[in-house]
N, C-alpha and C. Protein backbone atom coordinates (compact mmCIF):
# COMPACT_ATOMS: atom_id res chain seq x y z
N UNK A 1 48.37 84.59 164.00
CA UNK A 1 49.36 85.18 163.13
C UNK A 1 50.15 86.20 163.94
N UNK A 2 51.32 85.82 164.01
CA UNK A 2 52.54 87.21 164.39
C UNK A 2 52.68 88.46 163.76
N UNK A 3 52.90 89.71 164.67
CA UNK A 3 53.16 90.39 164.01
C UNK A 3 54.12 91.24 163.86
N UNK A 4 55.06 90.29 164.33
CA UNK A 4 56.37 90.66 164.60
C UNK A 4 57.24 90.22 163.03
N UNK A 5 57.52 91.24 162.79
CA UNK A 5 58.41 91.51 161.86
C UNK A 5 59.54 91.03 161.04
N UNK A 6 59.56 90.67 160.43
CA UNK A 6 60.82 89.57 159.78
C UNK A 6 62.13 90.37 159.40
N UNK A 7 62.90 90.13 160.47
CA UNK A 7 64.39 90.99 160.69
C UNK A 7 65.01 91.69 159.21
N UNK A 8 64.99 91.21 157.88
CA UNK A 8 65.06 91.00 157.00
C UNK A 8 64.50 92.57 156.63
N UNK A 9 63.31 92.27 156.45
CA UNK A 9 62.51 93.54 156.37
C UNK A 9 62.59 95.02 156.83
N UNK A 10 62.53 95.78 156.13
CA UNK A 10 62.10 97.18 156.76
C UNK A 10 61.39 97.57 158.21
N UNK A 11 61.79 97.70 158.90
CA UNK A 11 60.62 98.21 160.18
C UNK A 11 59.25 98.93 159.81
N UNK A 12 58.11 98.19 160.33
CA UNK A 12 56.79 98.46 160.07
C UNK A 12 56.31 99.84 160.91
N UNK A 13 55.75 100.47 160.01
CA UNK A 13 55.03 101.85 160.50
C UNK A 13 53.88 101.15 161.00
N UNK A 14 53.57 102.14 162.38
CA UNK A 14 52.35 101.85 163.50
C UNK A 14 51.35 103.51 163.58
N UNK A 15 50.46 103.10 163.28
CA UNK A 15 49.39 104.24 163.23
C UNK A 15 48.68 103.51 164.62
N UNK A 16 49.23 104.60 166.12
CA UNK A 16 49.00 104.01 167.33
C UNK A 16 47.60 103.97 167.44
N UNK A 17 47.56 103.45 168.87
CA UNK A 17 45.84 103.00 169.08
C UNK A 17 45.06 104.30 169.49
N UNK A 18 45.64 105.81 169.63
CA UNK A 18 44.80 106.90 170.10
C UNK A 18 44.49 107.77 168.93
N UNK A 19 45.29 107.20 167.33
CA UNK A 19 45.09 107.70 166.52
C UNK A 19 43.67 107.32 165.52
N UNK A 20 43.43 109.04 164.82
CA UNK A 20 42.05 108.70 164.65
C UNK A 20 41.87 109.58 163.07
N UNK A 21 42.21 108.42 162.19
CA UNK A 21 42.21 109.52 160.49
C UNK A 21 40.36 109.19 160.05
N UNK A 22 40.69 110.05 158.97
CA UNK A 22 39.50 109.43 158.10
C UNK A 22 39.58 110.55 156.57
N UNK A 23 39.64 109.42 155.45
CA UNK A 23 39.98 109.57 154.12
C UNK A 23 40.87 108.48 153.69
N UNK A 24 41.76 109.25 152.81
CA UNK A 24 42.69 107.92 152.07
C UNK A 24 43.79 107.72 152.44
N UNK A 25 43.99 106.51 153.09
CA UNK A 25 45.60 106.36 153.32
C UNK A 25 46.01 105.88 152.06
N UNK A 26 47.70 105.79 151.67
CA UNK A 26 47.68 105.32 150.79
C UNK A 26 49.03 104.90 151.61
N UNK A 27 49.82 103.69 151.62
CA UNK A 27 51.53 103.36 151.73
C UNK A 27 52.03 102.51 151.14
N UNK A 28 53.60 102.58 151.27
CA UNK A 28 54.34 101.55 150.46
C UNK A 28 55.28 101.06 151.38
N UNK A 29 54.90 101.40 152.17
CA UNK A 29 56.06 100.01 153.36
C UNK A 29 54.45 99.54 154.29
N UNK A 30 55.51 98.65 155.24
CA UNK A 30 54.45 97.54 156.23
C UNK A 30 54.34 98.17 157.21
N UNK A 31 52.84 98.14 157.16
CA UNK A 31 51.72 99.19 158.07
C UNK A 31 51.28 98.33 159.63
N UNK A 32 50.98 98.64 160.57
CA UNK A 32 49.90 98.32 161.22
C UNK A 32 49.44 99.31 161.86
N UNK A 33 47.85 98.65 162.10
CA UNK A 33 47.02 99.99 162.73
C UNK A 33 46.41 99.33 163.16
N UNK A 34 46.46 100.33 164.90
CA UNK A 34 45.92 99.91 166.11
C UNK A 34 45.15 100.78 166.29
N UNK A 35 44.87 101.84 165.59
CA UNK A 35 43.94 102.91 165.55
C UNK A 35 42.87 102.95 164.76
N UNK A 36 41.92 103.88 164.86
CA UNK A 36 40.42 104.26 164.19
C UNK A 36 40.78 104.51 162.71
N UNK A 37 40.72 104.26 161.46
CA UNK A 37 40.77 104.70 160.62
C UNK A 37 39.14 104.41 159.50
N UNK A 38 38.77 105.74 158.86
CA UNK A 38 37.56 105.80 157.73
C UNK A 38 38.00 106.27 156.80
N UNK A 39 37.57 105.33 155.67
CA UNK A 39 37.74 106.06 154.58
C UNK A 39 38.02 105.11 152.95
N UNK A 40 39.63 104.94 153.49
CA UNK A 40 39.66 104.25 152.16
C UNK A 40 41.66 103.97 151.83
N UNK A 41 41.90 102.92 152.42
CA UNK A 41 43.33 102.16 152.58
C UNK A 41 43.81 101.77 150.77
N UNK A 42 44.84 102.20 150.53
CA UNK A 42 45.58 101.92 149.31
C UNK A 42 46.59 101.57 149.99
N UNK A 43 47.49 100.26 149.53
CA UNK A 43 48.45 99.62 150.17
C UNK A 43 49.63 98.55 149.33
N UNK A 44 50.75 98.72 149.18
CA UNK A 44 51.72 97.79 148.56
C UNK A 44 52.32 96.92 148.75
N UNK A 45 52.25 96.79 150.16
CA UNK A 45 53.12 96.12 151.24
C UNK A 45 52.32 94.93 152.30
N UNK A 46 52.90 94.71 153.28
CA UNK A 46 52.37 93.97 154.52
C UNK A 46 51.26 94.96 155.36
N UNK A 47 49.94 94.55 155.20
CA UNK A 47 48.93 95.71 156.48
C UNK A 47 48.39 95.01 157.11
N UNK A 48 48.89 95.36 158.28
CA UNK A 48 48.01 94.49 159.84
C UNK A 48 47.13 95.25 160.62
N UNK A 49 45.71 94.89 160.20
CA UNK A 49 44.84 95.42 161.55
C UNK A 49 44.78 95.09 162.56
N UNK A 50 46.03 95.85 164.02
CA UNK A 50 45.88 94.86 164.96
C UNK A 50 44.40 94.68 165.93
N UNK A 51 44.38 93.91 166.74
CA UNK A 51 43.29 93.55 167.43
C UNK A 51 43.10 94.82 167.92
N UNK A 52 43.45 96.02 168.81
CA UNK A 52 42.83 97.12 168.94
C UNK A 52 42.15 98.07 168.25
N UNK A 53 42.89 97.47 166.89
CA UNK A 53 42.24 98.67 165.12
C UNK A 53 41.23 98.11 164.71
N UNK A 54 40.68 99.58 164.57
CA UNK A 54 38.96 99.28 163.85
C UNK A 54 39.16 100.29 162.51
N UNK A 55 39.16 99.70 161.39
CA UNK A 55 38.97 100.08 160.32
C UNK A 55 37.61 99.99 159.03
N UNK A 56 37.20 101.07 159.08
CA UNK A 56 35.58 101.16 158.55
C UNK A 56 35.71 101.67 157.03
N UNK A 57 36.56 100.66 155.70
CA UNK A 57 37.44 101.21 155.02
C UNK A 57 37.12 100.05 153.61
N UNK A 58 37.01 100.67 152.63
CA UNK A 58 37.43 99.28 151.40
C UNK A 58 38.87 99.48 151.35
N UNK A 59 39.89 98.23 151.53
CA UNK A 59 40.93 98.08 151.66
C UNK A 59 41.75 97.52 150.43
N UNK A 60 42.67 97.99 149.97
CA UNK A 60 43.41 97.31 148.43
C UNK A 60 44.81 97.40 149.25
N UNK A 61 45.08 96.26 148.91
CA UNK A 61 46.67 95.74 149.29
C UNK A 61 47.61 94.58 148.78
N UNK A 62 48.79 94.38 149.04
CA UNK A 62 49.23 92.76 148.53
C UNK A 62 48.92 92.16 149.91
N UNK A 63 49.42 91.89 150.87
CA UNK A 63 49.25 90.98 152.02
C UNK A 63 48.55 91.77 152.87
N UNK A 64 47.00 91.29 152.87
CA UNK A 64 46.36 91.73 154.44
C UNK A 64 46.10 90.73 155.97
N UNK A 65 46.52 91.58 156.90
CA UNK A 65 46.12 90.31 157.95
C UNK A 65 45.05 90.97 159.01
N UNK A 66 44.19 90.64 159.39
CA UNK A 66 42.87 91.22 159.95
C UNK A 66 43.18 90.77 161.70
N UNK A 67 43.32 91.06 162.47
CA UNK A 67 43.83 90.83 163.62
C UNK A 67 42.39 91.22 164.70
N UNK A 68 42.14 92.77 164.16
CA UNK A 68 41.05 93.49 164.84
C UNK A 68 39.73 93.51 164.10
N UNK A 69 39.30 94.67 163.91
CA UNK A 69 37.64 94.98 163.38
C UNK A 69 38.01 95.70 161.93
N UNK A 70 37.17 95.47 160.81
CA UNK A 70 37.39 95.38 159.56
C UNK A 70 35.68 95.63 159.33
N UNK A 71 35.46 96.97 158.52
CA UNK A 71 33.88 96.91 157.99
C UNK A 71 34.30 97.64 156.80
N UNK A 72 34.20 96.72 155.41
CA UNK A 72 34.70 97.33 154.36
C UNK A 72 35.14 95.98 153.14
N UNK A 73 35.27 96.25 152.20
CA UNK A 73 35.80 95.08 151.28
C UNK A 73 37.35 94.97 151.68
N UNK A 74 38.05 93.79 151.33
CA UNK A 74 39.51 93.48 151.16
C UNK A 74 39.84 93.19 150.04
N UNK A 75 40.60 93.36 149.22
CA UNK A 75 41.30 92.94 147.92
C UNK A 75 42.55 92.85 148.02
N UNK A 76 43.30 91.81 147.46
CA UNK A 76 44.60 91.34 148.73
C UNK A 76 45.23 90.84 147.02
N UNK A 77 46.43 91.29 146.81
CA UNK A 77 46.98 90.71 145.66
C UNK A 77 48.23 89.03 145.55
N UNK A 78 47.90 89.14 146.90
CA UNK A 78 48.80 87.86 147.61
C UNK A 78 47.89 86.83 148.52
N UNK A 79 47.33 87.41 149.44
CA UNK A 79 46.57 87.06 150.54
C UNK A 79 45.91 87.75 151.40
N UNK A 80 45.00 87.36 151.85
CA UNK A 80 44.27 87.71 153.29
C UNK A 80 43.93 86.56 154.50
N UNK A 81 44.83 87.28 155.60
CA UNK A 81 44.70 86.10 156.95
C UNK A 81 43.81 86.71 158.02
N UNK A 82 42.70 86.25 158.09
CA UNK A 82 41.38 86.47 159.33
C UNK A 82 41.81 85.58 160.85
N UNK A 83 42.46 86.47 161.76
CA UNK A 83 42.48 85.27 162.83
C UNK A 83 41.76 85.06 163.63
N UNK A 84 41.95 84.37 164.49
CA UNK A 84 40.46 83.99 165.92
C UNK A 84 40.46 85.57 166.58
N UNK A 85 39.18 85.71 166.71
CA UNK A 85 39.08 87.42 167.77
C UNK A 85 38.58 88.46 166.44
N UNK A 86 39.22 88.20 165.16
CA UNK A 86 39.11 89.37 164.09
C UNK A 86 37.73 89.00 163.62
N UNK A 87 37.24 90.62 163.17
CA UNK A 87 35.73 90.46 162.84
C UNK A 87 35.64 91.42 161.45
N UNK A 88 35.23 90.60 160.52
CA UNK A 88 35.16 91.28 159.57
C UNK A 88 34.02 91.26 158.57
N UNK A 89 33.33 92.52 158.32
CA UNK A 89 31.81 93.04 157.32
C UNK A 89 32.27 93.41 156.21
N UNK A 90 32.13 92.64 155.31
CA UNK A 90 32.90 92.92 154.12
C UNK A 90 33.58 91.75 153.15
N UNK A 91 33.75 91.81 151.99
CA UNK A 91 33.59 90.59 150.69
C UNK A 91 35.07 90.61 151.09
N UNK A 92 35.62 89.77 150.75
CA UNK A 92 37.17 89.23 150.53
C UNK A 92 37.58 88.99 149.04
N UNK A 93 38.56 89.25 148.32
CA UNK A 93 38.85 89.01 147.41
C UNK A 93 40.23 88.81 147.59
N UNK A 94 40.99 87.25 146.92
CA UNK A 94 42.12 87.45 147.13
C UNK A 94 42.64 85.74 146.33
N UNK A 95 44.02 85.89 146.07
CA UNK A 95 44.50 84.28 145.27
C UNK A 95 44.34 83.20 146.65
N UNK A 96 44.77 84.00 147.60
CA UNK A 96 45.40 82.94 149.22
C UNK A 96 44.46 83.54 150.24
N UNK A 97 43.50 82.69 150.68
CA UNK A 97 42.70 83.62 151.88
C UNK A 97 42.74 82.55 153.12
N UNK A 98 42.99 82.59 154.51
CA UNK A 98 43.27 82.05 155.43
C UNK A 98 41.93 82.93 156.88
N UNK A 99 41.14 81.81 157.42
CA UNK A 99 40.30 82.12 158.50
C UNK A 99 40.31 81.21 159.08
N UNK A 100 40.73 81.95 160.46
CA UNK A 100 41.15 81.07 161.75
C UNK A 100 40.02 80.71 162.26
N UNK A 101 39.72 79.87 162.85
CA UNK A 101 38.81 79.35 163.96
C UNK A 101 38.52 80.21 164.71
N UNK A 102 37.27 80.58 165.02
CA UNK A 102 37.37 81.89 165.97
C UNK A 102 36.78 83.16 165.22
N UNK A 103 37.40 83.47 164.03
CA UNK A 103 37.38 84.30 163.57
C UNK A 103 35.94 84.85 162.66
N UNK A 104 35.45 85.98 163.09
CA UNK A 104 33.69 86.12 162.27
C UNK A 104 34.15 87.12 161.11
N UNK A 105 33.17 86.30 160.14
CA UNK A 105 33.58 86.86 158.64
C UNK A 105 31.77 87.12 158.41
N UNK A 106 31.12 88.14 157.82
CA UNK A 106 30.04 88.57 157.07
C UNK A 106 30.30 88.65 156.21
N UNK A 107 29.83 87.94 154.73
CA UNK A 107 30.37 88.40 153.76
C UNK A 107 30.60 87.48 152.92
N UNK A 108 31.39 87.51 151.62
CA UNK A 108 31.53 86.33 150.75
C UNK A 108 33.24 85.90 150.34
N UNK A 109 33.77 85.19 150.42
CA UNK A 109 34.89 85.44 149.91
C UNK A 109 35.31 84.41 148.26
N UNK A 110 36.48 85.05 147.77
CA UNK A 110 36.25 84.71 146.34
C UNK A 110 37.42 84.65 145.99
N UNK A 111 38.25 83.38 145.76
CA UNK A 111 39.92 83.40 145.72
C UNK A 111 39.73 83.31 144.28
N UNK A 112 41.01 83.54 143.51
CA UNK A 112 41.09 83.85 142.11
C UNK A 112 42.43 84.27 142.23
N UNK A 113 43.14 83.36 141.21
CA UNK A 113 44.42 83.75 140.83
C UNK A 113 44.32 84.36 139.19
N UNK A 114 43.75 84.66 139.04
CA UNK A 114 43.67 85.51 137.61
C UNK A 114 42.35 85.62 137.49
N UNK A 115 42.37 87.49 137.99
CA UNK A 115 40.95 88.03 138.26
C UNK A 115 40.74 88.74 136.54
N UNK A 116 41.46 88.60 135.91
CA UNK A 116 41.04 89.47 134.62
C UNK A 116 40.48 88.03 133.70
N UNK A 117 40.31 86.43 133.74
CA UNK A 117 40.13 85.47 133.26
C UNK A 117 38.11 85.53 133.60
N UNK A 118 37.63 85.62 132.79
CA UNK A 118 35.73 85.80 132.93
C UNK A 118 35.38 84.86 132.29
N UNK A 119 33.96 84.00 132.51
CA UNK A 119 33.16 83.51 132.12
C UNK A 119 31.76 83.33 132.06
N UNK A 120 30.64 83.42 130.97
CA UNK A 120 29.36 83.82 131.32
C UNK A 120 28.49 82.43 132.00
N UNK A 121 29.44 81.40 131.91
CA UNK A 121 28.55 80.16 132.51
C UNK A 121 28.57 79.98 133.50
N UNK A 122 27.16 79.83 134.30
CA UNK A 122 27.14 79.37 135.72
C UNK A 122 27.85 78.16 135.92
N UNK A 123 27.96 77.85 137.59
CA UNK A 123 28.39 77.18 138.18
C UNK A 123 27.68 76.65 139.31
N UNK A 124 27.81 75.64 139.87
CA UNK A 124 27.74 75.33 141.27
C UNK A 124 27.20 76.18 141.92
N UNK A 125 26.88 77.06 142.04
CA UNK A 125 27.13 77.91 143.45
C UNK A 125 28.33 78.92 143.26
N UNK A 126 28.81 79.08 142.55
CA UNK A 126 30.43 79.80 142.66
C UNK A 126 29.94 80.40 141.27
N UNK A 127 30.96 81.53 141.83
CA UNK A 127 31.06 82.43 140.72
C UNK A 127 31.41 81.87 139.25
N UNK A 128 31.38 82.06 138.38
CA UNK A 128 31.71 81.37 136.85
C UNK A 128 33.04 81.66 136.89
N UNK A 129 33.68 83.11 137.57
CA UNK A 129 34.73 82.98 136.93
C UNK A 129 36.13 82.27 138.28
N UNK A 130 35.40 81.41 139.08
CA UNK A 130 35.98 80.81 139.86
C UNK A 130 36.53 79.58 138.80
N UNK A 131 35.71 79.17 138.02
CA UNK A 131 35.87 77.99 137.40
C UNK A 131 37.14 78.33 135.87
N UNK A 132 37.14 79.28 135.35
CA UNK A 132 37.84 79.27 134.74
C UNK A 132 39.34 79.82 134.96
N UNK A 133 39.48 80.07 136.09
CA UNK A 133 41.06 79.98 136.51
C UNK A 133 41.28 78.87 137.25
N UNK A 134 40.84 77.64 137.26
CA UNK A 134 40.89 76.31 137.51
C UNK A 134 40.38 75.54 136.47
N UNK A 135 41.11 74.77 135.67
CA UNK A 135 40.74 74.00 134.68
C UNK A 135 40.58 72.55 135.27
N UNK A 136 41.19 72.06 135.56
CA UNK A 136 40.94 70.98 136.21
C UNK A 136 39.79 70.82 137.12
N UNK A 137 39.62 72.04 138.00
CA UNK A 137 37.97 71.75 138.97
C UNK A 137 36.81 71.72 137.89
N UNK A 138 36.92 72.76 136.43
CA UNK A 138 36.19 73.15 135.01
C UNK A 138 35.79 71.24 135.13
N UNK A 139 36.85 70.65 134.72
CA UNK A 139 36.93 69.69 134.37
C UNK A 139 35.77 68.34 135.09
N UNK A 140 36.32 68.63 136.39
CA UNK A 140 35.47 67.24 137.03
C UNK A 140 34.51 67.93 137.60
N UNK A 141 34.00 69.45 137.16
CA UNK A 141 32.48 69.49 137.81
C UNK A 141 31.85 69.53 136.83
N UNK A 142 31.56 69.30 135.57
CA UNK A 142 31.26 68.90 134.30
C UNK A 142 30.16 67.74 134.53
């Protein structure tokens, strides 16, 4: 995944690689971080952990892309992209989730396009309420 910028767009803020927070970020434009961050990422926009960034963080965002080191949950209101080299400890939650070849994931991940839709009946192996924002999978695993 690139992380070069779509001309179109706003220019992305860079939290460089010697930088070193810890608490809550919170932003509303497109982030990347090549730096240390702990704590706890609130996000609206595009956030790229690049391959030098190590983030030790539960992360809430619309588009996340994991490039570097990730120890923490993701909740992605669009997507989350894991590429080859990125290492990530921590559950995924998201409608669109993408893991590259290469790429080490610990953890569980759990796509859902309508996370407020619940159900108390098991499934397969999968969460119950995997099955009821898919009617049709409802359908032929019956």
């Amino acid at each position: 995944m690139s992380t070069v910028s779509d001309s179109s767009r706003e220019p992305a803020s860079i939290l460089g690689p010697t930088l070193r927070f810890k608490g809550e970020l919170r932003a509303e434009e497109d982030l990347l971080i090549k730096g240390h961050i702990e704590g706890s990422i609130v996000h609206t926009q595009r956030l790229t952990i690049c391959r030098e960034g190590h983030v030790k963080a539960d992360i809430q965002g619309q588009i996340i892309a994991v490039e570097g080191t990730v120890e923490g949950d993701l909740t992605a209101a669009v997507s989350v992209c894991v590429i080859a080299g990125a290492n990530v400890t921590g559950d995924i939650h998201a409608p669109s989730v993408s893991i590259v070849e290469g790429a080490s994931i610990n953890g569980s991940v759990v796509m859902e396009t309508n996370r407020s839709v619940r159900t108390g009946r098991p499934s397969m192996g999968r969460p119950a309420s995997s099955l009821a924002t898919d009617p049709v999978r409802e359908l032929t695993e019956r």
